[in-house]
N, C-alpha and C. Protein backbone atom coordinates (compact mmCIF):
# COMPACT_ATOMS: atom_id res chain seq x y z
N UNK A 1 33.39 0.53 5.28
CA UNK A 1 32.50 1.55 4.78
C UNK A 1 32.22 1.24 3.31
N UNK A 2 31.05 0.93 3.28
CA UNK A 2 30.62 1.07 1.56
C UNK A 2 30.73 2.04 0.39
N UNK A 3 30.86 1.87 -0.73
CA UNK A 3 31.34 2.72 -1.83
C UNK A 3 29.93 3.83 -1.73
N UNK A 4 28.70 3.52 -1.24
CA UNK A 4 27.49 4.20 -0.68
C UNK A 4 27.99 4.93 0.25
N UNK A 5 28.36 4.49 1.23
CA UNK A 5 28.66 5.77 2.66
C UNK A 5 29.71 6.95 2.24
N UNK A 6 30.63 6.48 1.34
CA UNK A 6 32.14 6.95 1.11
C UNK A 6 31.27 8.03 0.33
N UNK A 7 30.50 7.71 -0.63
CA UNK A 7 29.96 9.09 -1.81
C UNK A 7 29.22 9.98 -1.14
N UNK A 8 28.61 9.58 -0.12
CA UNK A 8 27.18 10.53 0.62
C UNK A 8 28.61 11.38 1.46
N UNK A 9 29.16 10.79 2.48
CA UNK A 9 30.27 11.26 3.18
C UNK A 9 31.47 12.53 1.82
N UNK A 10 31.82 12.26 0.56
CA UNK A 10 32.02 13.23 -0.05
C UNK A 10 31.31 14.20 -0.45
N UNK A 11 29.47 14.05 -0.71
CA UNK A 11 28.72 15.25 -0.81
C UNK A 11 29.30 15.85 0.14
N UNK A 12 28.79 15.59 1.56
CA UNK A 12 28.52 16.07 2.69
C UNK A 12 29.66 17.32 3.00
N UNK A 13 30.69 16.75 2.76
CA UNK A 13 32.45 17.82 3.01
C UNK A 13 32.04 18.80 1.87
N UNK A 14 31.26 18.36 0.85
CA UNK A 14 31.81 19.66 -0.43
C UNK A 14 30.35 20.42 0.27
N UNK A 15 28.82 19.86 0.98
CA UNK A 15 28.28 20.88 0.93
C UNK A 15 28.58 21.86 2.28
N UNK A 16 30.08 21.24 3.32
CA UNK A 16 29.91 22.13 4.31
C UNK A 16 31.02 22.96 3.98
N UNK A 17 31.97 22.41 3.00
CA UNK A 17 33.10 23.62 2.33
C UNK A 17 32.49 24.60 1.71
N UNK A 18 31.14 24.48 0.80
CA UNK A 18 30.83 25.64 -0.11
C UNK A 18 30.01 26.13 0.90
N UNK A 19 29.15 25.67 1.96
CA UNK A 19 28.47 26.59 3.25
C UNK A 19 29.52 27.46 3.68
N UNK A 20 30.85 26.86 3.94
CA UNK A 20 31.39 27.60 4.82
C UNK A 20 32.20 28.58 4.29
N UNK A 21 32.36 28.74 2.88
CA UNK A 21 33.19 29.72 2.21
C UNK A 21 31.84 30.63 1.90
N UNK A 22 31.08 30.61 2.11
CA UNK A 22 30.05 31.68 1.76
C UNK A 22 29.55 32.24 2.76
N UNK A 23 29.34 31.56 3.78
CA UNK A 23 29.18 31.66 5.82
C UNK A 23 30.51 32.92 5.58
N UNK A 24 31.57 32.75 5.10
CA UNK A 24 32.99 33.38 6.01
C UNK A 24 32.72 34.36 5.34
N UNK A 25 32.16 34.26 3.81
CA UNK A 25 32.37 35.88 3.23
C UNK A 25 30.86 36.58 3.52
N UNK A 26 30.30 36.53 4.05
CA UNK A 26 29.25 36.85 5.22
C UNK A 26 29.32 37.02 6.40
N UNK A 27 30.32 36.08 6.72
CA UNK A 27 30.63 36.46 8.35
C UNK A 27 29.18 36.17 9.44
N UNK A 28 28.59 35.02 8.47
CA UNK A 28 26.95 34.43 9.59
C UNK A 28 27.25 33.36 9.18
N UNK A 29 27.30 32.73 11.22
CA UNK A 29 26.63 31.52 11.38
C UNK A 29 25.13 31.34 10.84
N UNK A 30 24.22 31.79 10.60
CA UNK A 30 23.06 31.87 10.21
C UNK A 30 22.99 31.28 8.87
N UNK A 31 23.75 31.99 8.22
CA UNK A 31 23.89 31.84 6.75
C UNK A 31 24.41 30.44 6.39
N UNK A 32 25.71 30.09 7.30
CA UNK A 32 26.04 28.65 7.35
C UNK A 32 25.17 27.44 7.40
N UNK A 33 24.86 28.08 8.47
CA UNK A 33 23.69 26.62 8.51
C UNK A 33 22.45 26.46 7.53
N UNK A 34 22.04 28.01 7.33
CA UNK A 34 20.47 27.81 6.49
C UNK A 34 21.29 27.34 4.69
N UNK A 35 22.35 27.52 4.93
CA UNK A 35 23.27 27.27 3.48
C UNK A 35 23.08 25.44 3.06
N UNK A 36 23.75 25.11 4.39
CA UNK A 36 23.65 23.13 4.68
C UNK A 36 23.09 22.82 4.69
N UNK A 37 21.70 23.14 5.45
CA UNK A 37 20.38 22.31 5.31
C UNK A 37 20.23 22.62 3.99
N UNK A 38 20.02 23.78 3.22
CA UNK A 38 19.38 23.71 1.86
C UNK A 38 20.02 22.95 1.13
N UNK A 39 21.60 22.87 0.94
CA UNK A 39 22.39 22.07 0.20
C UNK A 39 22.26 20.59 0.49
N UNK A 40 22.23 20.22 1.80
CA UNK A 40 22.08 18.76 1.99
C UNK A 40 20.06 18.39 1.09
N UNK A 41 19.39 19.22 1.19
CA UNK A 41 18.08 18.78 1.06
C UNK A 41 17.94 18.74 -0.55
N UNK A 42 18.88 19.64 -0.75
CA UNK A 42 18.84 19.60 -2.44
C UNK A 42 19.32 18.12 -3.03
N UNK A 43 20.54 17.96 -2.26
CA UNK A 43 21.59 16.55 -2.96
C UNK A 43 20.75 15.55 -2.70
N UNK A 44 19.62 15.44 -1.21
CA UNK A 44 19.37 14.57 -1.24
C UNK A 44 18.30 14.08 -2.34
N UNK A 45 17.37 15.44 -3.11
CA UNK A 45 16.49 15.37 -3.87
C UNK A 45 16.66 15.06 -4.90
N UNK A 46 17.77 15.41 -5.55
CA UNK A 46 18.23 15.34 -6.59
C UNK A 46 19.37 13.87 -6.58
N UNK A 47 18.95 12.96 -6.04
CA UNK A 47 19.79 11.43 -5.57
C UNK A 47 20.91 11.49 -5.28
N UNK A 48 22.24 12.49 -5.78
CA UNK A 48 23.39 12.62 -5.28
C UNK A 48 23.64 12.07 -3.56
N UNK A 49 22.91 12.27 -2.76
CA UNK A 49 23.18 11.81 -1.41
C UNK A 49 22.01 10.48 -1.30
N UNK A 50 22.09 9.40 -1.03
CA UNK A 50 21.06 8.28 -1.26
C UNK A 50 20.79 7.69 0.46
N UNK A 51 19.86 7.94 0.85
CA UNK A 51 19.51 7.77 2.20
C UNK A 51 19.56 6.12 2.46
N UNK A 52 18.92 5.57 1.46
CA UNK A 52 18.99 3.81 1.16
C UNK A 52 19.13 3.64 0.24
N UNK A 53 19.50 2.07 0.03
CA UNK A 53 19.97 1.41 -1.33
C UNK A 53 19.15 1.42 -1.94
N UNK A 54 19.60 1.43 -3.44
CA UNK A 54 18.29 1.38 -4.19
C UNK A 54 18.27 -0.33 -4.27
N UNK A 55 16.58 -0.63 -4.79
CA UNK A 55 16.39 -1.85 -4.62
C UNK A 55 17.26 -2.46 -6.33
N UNK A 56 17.46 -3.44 -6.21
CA UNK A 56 17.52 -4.26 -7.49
C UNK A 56 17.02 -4.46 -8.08
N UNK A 57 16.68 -3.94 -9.83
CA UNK A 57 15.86 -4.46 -10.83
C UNK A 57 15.87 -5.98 -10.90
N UNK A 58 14.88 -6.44 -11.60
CA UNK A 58 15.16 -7.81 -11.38
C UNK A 58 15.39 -7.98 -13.28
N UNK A 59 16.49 -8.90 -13.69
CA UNK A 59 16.73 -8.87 -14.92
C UNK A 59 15.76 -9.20 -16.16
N UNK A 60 15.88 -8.46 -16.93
CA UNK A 60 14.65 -9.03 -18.00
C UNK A 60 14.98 -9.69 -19.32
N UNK A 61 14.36 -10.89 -19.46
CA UNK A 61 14.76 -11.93 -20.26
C UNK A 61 14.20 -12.10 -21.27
N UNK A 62 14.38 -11.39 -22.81
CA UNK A 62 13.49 -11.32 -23.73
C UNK A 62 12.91 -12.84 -23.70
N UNK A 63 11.88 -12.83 -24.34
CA UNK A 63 11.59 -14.59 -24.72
C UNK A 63 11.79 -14.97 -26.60
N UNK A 64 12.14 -15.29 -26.71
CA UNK A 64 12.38 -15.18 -28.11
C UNK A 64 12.16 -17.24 -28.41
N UNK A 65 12.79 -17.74 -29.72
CA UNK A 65 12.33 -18.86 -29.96
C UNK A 65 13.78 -19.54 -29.21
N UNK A 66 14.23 -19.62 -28.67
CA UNK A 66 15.52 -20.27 -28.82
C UNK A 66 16.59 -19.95 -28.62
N UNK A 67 17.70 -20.94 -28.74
CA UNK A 67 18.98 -20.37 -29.17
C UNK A 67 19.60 -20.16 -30.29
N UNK A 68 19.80 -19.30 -31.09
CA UNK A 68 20.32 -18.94 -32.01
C UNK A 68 19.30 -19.39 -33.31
N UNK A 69 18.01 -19.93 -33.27
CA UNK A 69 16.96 -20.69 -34.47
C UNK A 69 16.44 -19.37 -35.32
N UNK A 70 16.59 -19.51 -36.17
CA UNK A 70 15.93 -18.47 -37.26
C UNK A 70 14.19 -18.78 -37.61
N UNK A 71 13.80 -18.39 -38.23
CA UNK A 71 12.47 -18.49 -38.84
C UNK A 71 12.41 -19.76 -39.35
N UNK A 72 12.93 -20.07 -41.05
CA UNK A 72 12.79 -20.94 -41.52
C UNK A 72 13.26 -22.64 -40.88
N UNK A 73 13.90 -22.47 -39.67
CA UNK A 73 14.76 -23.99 -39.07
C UNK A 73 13.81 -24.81 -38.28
């Protein structure tokens, strides 16, 4: 399992622990679930849960004169 699956898989437990402690002091399944979907749709919006990898920047290489050459050399 990737250090990716492992983080989405820890959202996921904290958004069905805080669904479900708010579900119990409600006492609705209703509430549970409309709780998870909103929480999962939020994390996912807000990047915390990442559906795919992000792609790779590709590195950027100032151009300058050289190695280590000053002005006057």
């Amino acid at each position: 399992m990737s250090a990716r699956e492992k983080l989405n898989q820890a959202y996921i437990n904290g958004v069905l622990l805080i669904a479900g402690l708010i579900a119990a002091c409600a006492e609705s399944l209703t509430v549970f679930l409309t709780l998870t979907v909103i929480l999962i749709a939020l994390a996912i919006h807000a990047g915390e849960i990442r559906t795919s990898p992000r792609p790779h920047k590709p590195q950027h290489r100032p151009r300058g004169r050289g190695r280590g050459r000053g002005r006057g050399e």
